[in-house]
PDB file of N, CA and C in Angstrom:
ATOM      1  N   UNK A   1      -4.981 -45.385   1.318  1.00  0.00           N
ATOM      2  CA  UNK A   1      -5.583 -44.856   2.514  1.00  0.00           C
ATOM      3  C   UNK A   1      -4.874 -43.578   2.955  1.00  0.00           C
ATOM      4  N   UNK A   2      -3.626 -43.369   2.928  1.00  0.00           N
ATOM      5  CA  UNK A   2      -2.775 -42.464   3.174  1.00  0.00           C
ATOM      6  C   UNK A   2      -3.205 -41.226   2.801  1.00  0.00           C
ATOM      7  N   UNK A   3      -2.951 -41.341   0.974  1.00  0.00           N
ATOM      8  CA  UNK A   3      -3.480 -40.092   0.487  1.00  0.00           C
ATOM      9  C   UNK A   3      -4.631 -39.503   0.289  1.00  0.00           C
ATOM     10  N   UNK A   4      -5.857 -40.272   1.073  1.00  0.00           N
ATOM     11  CA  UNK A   4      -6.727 -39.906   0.748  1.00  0.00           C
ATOM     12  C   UNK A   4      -6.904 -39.040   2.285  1.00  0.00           C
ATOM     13  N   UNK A   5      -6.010 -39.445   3.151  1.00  0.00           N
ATOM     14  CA  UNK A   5      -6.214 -38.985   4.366  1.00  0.00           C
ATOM     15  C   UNK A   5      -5.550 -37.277   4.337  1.00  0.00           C
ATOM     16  N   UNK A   6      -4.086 -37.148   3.633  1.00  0.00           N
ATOM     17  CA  UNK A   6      -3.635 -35.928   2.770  1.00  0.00           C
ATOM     18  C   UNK A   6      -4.838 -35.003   2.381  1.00  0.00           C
ATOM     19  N   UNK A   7      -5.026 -36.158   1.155  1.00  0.00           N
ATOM     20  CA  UNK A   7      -6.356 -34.926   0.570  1.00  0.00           C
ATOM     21  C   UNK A   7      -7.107 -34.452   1.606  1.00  0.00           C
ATOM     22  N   UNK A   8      -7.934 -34.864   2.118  1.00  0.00           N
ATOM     23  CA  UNK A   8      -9.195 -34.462   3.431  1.00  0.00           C
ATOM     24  C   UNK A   8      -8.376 -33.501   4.203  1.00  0.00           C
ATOM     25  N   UNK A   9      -7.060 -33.787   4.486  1.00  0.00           N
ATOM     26  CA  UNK A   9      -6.641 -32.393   5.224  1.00  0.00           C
ATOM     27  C   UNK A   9      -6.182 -31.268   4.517  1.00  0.00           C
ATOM     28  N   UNK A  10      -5.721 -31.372   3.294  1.00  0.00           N
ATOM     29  CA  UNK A  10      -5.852 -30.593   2.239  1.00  0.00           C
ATOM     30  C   UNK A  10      -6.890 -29.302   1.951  1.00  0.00           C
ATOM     31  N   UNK A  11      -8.023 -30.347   1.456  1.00  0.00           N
ATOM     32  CA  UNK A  11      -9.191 -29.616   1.401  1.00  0.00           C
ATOM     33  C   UNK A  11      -9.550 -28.846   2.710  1.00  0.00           C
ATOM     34  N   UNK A  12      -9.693 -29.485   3.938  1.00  0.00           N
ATOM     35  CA  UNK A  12      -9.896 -28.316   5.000  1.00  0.00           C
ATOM     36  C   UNK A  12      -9.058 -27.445   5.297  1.00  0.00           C
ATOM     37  N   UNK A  13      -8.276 -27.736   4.866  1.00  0.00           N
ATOM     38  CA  UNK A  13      -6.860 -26.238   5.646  1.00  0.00           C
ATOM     39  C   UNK A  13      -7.324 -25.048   3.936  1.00  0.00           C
ATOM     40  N   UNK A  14      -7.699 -25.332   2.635  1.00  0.00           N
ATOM     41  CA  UNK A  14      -7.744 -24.810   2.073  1.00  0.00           C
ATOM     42  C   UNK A  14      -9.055 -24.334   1.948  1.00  0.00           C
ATOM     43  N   UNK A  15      -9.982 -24.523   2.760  1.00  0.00           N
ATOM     44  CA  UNK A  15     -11.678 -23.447   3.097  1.00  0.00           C
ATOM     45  C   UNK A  15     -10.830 -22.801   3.945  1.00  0.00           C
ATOM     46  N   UNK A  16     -10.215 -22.887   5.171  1.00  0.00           N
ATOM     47  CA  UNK A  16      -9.745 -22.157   6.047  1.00  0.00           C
ATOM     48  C   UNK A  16      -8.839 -20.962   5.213  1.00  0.00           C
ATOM     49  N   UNK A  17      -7.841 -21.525   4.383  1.00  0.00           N
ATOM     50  CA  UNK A  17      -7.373 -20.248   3.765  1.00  0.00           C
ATOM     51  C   UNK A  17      -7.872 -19.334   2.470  1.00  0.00           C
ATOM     52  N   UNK A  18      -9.149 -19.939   2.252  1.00  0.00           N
ATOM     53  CA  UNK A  18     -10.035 -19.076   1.507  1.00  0.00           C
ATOM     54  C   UNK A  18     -10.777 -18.104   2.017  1.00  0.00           C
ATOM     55  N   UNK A  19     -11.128 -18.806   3.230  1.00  0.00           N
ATOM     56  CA  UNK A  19     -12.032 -17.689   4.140  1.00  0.00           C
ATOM     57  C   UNK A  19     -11.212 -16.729   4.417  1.00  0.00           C
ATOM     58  N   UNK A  20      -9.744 -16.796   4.942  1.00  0.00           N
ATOM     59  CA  UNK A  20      -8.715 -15.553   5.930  1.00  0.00           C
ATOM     60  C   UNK A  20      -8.015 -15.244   4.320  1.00  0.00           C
ATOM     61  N   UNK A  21      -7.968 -15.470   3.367  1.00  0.00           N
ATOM     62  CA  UNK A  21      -7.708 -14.954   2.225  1.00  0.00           C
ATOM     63  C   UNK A  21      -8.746 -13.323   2.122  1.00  0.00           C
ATOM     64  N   UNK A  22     -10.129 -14.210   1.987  1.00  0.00           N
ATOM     65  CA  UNK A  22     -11.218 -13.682   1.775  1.00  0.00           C
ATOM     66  C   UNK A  22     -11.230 -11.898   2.834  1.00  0.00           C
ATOM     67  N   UNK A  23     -11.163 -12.312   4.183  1.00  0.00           N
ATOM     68  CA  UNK A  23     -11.494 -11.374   5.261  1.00  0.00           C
ATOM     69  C   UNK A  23      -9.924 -10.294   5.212  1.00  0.00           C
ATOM     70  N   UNK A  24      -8.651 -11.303   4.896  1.00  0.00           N
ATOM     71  CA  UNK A  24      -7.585 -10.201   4.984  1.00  0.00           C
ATOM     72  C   UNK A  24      -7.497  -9.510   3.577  1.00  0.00           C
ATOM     73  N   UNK A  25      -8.091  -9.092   2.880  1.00  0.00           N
ATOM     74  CA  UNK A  25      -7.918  -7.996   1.449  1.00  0.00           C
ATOM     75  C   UNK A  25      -7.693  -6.973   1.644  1.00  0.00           C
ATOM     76  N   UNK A  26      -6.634  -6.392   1.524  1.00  0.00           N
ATOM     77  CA  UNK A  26      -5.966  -4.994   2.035  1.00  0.00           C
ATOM     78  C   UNK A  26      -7.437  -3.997   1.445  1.00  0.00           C
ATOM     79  N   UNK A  27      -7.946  -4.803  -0.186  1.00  0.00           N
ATOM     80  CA  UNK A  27      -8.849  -3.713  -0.922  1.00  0.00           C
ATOM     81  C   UNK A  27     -10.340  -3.584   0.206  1.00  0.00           C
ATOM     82  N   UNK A  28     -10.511  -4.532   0.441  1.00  0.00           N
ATOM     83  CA  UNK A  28     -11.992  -4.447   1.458  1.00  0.00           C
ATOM     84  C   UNK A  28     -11.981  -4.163   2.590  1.00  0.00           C
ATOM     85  N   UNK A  29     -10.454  -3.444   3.420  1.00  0.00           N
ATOM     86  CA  UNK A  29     -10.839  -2.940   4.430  1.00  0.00           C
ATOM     87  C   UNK A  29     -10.792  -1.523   3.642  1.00  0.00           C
ATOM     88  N   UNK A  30     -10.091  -1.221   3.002  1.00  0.00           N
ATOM     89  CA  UNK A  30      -9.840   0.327   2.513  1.00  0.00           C
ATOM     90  C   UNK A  30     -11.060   1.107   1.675  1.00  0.00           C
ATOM     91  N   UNK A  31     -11.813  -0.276   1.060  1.00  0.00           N
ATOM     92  CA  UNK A  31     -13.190   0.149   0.798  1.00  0.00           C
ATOM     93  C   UNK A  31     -14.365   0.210   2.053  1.00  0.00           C
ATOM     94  N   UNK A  32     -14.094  -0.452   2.808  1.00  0.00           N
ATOM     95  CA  UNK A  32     -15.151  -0.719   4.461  1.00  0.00           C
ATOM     96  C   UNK A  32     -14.812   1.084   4.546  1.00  0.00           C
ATOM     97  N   UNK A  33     -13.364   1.655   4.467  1.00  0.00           N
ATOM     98  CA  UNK A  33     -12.444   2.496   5.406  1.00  0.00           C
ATOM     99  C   UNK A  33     -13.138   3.998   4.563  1.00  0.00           C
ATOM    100  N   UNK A  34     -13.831   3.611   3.253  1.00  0.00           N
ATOM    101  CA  UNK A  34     -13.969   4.887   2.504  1.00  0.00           C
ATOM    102  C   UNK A  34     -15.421   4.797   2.671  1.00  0.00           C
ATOM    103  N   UNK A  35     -17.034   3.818   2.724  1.00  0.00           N
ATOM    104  CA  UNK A  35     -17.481   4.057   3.043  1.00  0.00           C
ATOM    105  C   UNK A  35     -17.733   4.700   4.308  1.00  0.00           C
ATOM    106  N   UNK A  36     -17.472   4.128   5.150  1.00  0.00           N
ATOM    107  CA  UNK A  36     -17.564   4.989   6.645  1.00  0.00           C
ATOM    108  C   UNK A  36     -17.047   6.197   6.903  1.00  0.00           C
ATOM    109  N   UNK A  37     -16.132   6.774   5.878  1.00  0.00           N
ATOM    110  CA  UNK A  37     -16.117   8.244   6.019  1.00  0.00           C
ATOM    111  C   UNK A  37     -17.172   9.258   5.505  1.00  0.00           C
ATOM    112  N   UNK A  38     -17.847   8.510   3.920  1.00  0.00           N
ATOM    113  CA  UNK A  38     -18.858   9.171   3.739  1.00  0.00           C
ATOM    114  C   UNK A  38     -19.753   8.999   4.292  1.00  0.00           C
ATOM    115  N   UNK A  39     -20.339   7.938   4.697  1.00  0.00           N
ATOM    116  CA  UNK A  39     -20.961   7.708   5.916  1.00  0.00           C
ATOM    117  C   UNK A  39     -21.181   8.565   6.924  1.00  0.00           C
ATOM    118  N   UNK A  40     -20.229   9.010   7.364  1.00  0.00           N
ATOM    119  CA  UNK A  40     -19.966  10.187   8.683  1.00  0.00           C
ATOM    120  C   UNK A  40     -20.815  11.438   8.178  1.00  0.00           C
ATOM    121  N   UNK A  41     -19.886  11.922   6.528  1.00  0.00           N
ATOM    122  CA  UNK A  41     -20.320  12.934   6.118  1.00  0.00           C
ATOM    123  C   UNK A  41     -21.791  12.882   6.044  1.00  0.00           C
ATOM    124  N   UNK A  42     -22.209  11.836   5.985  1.00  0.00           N
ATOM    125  CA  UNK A  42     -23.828  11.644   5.403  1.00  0.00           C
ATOM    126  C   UNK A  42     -24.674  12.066   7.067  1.00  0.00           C
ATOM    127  N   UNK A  43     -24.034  11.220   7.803  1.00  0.00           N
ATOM    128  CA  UNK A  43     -25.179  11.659   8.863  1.00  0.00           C
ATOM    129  C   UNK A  43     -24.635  13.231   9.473  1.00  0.00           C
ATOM    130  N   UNK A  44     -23.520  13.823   9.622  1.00  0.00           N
ATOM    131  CA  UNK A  44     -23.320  15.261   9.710  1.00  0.00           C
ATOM    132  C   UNK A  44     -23.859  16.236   8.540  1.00  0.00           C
ATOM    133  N   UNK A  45     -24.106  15.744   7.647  1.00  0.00           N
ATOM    134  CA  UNK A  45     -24.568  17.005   7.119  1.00  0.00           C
ATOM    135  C   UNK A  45     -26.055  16.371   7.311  1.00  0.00           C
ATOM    136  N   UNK A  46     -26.629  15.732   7.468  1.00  0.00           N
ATOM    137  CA  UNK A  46     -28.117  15.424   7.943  1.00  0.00           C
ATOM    138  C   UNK A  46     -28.425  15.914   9.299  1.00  0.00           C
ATOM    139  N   UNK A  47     -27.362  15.503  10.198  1.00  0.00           N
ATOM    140  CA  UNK A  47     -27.634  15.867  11.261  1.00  0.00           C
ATOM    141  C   UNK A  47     -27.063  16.861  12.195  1.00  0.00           C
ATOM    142  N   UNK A  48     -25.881  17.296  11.706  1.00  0.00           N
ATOM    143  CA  UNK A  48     -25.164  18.276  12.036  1.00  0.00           C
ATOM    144  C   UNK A  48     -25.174  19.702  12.136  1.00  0.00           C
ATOM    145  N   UNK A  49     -24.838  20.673  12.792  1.00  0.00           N
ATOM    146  CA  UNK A  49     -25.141  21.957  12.963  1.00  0.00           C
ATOM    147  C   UNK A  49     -24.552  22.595  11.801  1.00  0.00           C
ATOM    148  N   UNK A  50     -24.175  24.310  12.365  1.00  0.00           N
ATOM    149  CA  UNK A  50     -23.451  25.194  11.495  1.00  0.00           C
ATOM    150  C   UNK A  50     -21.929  25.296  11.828  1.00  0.00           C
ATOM    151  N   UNK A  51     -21.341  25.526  10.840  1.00  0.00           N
ATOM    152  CA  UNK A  51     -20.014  26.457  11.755  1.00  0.00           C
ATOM    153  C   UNK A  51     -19.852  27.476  11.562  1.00  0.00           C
ATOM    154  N   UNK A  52     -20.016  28.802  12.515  1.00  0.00           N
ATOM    155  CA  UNK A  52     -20.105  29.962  12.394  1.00  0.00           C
ATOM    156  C   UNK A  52     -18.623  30.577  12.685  1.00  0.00           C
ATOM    157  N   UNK A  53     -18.049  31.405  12.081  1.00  0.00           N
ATOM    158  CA  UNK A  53     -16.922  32.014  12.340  1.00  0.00           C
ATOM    159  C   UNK A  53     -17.246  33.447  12.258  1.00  0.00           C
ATOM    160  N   UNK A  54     -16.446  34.020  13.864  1.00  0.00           N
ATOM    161  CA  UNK A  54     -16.415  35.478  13.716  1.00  0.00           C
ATOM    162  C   UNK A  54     -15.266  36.089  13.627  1.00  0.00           C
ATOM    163  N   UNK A  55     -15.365  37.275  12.554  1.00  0.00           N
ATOM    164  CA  UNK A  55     -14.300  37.802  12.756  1.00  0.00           C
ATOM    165  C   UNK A  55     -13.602  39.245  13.281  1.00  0.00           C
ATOM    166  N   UNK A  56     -12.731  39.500  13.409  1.00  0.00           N
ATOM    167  CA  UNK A  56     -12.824  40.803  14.537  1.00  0.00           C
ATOM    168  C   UNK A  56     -13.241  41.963  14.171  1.00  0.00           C
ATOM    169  N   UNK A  57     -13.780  41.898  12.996  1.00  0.00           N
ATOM    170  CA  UNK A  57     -14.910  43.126  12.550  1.00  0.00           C
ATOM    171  C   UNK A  57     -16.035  43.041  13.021  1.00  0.00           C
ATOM    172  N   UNK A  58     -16.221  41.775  13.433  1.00  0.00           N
ATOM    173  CA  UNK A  58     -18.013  42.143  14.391  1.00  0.00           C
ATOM    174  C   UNK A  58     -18.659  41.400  12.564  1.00  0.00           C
ATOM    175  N   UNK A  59     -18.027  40.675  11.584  1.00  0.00           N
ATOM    176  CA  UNK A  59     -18.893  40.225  10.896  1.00  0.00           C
ATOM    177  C   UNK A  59     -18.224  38.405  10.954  1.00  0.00           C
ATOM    178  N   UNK A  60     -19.507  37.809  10.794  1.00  0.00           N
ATOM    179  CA  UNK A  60     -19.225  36.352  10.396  1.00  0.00           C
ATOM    180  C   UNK A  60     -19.540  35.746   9.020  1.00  0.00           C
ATOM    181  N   UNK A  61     -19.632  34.178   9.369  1.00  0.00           N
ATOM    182  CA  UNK A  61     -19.773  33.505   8.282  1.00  0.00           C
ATOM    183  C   UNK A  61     -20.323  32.376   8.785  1.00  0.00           C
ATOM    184  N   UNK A  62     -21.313  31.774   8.275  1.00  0.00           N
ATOM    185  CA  UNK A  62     -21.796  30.609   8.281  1.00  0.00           C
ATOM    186  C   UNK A  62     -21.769  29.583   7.300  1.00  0.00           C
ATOM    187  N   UNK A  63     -21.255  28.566   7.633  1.00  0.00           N
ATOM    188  CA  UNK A  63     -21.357  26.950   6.709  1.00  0.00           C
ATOM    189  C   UNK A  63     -21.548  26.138   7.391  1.00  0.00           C
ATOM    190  N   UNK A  64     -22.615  24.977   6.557  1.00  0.00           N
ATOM    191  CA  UNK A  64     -22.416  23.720   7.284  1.00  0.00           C
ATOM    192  C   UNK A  64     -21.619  22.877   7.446  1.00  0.00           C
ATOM    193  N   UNK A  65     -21.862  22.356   8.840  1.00  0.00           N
ATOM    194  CA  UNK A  65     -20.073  21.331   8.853  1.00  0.00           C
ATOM    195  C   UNK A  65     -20.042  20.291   8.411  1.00  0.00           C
ATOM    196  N   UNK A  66     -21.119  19.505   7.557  1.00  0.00           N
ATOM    197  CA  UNK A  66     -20.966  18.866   6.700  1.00  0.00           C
ATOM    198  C   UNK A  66     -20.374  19.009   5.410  1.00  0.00           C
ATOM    199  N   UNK A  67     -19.490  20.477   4.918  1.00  0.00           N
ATOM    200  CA  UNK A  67     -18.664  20.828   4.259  1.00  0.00           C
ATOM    201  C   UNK A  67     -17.419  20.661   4.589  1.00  0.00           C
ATOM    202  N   UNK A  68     -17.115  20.881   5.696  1.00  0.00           N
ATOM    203  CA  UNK A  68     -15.989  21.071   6.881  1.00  0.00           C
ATOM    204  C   UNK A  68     -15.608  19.407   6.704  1.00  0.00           C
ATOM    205  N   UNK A  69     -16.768  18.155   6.804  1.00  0.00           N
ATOM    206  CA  UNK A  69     -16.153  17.135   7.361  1.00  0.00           C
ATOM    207  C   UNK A  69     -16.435  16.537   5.988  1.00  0.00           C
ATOM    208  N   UNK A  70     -16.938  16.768   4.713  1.00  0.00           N
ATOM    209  CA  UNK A  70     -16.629  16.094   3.503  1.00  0.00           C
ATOM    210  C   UNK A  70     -14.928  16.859   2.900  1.00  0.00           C
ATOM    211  N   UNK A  71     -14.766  17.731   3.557  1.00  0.00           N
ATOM    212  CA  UNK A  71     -13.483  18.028   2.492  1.00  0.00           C
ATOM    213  C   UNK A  71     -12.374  17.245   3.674  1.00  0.00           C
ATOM    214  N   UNK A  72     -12.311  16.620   4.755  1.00  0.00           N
ATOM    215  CA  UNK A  72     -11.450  16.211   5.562  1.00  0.00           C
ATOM    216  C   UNK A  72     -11.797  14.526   4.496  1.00  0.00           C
ATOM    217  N   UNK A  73     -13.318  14.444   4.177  1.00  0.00           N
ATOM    218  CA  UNK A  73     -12.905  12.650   3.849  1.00  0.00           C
ATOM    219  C   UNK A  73     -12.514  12.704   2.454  1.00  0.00           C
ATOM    220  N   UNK A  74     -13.124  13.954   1.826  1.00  0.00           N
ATOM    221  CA  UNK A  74     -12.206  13.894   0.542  1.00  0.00           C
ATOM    222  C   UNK A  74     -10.668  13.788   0.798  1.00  0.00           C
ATOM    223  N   UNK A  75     -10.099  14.022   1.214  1.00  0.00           N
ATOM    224  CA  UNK A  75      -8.666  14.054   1.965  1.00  0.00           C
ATOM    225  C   UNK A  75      -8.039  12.638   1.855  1.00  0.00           C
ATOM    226  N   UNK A  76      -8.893  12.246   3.435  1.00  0.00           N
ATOM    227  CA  UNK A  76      -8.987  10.846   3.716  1.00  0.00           C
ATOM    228  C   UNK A  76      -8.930   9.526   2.476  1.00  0.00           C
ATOM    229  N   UNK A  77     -10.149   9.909   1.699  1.00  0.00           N
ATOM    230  CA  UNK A  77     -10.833   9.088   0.542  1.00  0.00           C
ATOM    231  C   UNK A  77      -9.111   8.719  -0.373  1.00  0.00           C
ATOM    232  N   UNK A  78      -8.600  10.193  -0.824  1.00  0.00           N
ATOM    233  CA  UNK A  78      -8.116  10.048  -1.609  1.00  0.00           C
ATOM    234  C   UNK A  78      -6.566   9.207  -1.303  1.00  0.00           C
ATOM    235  N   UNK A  79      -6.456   9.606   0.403  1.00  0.00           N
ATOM    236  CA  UNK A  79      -5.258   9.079   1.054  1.00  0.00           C
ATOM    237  C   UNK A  79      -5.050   7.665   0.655  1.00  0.00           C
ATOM    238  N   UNK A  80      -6.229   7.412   1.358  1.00  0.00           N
ATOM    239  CA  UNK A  80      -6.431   5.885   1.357  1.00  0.00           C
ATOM    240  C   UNK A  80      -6.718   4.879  -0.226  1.00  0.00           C
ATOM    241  N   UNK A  81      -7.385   5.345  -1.056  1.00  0.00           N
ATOM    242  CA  UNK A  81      -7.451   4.889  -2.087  1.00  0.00           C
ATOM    243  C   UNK A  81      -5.713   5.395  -2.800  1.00  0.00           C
ATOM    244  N   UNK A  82      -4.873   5.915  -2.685  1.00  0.00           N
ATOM    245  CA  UNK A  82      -3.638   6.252  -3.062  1.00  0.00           C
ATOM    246  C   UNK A  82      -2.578   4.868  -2.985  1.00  0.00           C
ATOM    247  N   UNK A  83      -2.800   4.925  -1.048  1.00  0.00           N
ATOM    248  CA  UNK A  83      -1.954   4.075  -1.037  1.00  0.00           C
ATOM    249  C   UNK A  83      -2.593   2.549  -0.937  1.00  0.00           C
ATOM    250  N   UNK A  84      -3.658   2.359  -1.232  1.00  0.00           N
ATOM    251  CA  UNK A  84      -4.102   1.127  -1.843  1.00  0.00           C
ATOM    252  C   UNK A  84      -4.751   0.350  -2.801  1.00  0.00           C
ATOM    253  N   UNK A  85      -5.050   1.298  -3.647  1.00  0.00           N
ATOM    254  CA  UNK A  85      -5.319   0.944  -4.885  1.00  0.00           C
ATOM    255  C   UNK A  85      -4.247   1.877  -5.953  1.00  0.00           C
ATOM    256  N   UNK A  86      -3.278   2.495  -5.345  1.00  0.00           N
ATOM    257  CA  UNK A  86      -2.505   3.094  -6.289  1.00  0.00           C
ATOM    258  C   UNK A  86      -1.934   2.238  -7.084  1.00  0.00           C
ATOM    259  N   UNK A  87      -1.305   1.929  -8.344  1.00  0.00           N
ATOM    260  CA  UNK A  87       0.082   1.566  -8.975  1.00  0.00           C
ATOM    261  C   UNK A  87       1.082   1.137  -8.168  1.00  0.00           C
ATOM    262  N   UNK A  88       2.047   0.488  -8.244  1.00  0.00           N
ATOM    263  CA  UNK A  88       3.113   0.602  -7.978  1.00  0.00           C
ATOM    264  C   UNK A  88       3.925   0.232  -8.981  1.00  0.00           C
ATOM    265  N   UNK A  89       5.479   0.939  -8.891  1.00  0.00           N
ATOM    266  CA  UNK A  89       6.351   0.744  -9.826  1.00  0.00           C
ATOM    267  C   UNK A  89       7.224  -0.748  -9.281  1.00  0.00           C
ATOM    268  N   UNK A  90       7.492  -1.788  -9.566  1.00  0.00           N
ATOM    269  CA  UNK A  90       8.481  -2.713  -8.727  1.00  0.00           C
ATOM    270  C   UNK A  90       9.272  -3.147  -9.935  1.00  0.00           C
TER     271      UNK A  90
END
């Protein structure tokens, strides 16, 4: 009777640490963390303006800032995939 009472608590404490196994994966927030940057980029360059720069010649330049904010998540992307899916030496 004992151990069967063991087992049964066994088995439930071990769904419980499958699930918070499951939800704490350093890899699936850092993948959640890299979609949502392109993400960003996706609706700024869909929906986003220009960025115009003038310069003191009286001439400018125009780009979209969906250039501006993909080279910040390329940045980002690579940060984050570095330090969590990088190698390590131990």
């Amino acid at each position: 009777m004992m151990a069967t009472a063991m087992h049964d608590q066994s088995s439930a404490q071990s769904g419980r640490d499958g699930w918070a196994s499951r939800v704490l994966v350093r890899e699936m927030w850092a993948t959640l963390a890299i979609i949502a940057m392109w993400v960003a980029v996706l609706f700024v360059g869909v929906y986003g303006g220009d960025a115009t720069f003038q310069s003191v010649d009286s001439s400018s330049s125009t780009i979209p800032s969906g250039v501006l904010v993909a080279l910040f998540a390329a940045i980002g992307t690579g940060s984050v995939a570095k330090r969590v899916f990088g190698r390590t030496s131990e």
